[in-house]
Protein backbone atom coordinates (compact mmCIF):
# COMPACT_ATOMS: atom_id res chain seq x y z
CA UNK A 1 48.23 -32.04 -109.08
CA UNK A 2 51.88 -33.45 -110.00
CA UNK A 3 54.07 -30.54 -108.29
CA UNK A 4 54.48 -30.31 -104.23
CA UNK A 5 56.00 -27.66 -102.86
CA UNK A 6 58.41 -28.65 -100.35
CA UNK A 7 61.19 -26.74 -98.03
CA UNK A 8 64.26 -28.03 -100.13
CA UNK A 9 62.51 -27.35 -103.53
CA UNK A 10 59.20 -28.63 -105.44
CA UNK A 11 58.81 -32.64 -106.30
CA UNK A 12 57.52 -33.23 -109.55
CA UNK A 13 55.18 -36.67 -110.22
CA UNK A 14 56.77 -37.87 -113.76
CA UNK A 15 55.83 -40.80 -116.33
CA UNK A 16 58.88 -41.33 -118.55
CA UNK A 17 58.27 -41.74 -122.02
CA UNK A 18 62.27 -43.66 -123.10
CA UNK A 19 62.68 -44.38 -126.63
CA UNK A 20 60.54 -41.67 -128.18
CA UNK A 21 60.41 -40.11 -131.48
CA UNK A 22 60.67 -36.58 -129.77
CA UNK A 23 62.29 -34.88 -126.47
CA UNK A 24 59.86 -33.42 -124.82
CA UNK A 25 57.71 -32.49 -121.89
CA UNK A 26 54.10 -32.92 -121.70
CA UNK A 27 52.06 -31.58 -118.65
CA UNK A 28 48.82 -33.60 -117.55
CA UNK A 29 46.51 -33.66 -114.70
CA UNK A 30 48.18 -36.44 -112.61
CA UNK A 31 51.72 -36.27 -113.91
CA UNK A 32 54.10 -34.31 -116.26
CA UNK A 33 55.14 -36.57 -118.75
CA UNK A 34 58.91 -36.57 -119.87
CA UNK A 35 59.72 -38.00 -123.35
CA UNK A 36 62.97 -38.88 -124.52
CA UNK A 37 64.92 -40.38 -127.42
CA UNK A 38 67.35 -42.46 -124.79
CA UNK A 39 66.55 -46.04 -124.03
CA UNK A 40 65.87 -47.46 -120.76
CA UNK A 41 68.90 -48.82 -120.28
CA UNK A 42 71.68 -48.67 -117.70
CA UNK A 43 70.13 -45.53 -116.67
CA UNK A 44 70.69 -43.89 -119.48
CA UNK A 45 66.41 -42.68 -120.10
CA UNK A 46 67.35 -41.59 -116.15
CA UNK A 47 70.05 -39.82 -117.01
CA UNK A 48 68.31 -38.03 -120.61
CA UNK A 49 65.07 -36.79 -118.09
CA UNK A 50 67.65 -35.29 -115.40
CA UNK A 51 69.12 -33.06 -117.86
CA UNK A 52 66.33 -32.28 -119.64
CA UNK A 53 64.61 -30.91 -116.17
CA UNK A 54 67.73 -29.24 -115.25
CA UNK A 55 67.82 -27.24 -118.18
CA UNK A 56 64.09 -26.64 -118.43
CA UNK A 57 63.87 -25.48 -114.82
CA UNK A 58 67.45 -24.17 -114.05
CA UNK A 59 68.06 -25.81 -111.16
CA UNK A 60 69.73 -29.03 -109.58
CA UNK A 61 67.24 -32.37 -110.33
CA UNK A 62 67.24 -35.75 -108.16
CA UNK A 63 65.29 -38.81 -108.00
CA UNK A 64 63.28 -39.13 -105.31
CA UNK A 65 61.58 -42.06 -105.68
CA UNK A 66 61.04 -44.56 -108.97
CA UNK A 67 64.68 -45.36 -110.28
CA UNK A 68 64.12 -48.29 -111.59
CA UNK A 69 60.24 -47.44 -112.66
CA UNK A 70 58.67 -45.19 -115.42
CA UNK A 71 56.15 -43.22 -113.16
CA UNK A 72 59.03 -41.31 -110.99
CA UNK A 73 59.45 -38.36 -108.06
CA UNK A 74 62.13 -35.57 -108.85
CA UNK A 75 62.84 -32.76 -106.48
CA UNK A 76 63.70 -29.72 -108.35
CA UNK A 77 65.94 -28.14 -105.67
CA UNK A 78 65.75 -24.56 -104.54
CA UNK A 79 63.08 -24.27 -107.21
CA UNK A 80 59.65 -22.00 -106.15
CA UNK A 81 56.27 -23.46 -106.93
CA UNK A 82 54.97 -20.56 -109.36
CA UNK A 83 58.27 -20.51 -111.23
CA UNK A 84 57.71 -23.98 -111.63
CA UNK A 85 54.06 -23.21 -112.72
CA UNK A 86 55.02 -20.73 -115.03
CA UNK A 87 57.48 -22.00 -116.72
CA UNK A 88 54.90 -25.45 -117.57
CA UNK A 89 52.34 -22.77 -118.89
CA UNK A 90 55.17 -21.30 -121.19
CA UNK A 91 56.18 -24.28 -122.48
CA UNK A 92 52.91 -25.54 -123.30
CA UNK A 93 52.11 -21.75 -125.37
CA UNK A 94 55.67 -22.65 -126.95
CA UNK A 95 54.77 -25.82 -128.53
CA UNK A 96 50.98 -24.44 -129.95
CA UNK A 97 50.60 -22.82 -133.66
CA UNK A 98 49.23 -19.39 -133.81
CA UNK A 99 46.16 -18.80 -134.80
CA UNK A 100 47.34 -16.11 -137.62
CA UNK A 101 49.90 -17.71 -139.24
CA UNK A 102 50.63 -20.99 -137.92
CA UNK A 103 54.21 -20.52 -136.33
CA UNK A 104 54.34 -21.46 -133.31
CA UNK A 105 56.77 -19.01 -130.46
CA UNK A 106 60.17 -21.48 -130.79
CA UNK A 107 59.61 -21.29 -134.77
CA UNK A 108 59.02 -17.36 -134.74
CA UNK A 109 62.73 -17.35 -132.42
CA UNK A 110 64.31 -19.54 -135.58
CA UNK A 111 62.92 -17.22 -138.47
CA UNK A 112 64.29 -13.87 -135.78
CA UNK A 113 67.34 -15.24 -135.03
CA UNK A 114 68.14 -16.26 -138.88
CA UNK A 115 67.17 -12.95 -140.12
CA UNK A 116 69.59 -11.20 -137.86
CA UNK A 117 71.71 -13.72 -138.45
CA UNK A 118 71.99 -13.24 -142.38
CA UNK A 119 71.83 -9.51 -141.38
CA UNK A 120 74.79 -9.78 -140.04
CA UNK A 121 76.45 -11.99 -142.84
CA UNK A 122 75.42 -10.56 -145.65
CA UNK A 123 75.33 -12.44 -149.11
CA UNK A 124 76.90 -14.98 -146.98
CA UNK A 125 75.06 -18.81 -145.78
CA UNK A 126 74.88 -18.59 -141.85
CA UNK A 127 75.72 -21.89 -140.17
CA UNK A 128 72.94 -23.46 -138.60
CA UNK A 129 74.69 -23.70 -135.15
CA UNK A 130 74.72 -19.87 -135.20
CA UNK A 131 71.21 -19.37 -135.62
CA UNK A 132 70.51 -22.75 -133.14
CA UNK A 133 72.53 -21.36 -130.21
CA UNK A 134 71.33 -17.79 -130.43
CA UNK A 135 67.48 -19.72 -130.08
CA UNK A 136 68.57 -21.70 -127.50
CA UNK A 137 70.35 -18.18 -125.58
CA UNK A 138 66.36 -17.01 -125.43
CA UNK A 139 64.55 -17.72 -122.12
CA UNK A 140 62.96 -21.28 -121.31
CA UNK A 141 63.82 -22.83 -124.40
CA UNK A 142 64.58 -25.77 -124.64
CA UNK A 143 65.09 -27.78 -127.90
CA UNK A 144 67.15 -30.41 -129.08
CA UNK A 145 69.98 -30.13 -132.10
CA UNK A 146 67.31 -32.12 -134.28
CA UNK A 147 64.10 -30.65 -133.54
CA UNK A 148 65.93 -27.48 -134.47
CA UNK A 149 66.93 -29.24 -137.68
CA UNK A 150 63.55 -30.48 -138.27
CA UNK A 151 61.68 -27.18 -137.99
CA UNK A 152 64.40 -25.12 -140.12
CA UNK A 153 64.14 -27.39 -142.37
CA UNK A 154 60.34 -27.01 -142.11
CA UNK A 155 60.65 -23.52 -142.31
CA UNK A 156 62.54 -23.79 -145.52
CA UNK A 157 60.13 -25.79 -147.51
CA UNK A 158 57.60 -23.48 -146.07
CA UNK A 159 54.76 -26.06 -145.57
């Protein structure tokens, strides 16, 4: 398993994915794997995967072990194990289409958030930063500016 529980927090085993397509984090059997759009250089892929764990997890991130390497240790500090756990599960249910319809939970939060949205503005357009930041105020979300983009705009074509 890739989480430890320790006394200062729970270290995380992590293979970073820099220069991806997407942001994202991927749980597997020996590792959670952490993709992100920075490069590898002067830290910056480093920096990308701290603040995407300290935002995912709510807590204060370090590097342990791996600076310089792609497989890395973080601590997540102060964090509990089944918190930890539990917020992995969610994210993976986030990401998966439902069965009935084919939205997944983070594009159900877009089309809620834009209908109360335009309920609130009505016969007006509603900025897209309205409806992104009220998604992102919901609990263990985490998405970036342009995946939010790139799923309303999905949405919208409705395909």
């Amino acid at each position: 398993m890739f989480l430890n529980a320790r006394l200062d927090g729970v270290s995380v085993v992590v293979k970073v994915k820099a220069g991806s397509k997407r942001s994202g984090l991927v749980p597997a059997t020996e590792w959670l794997r952490v993709d992100v759009k920075a490069p590898a250089v002067d830290g910056r892929a480093n920096a990308a995967v701290l603040l995407m764990l300290r935002q995912c997890f709510r807590c204060e991130v370090e590097i342990l072990r791996g600076e310089r390497d792609s497989r890395k240790v973080i601590l997540l500090k102060g964090a509990r194990l089944d918190a930890v756990e539990e917020t992995l599960a969610k994210l993976q249910t986030d990401r998966l289409p439902d069965v009935r319809d084919g939205l997944t939970r983070i594009e159900r939060l877009i089309l809620l958030e834009l209908h109360r949205a335009q309920a609130e503005f009505p016969g007006r357009r509603v900025p897209s930063a309205i409806v992104y930041g009220r998604v992102c105020e919901h609990e263990n979300v985490n998405l970036d500016p342009r995946e939010f983009e790139a799923l309303l705009s999905r949405l919208a074509r409705g395909a």
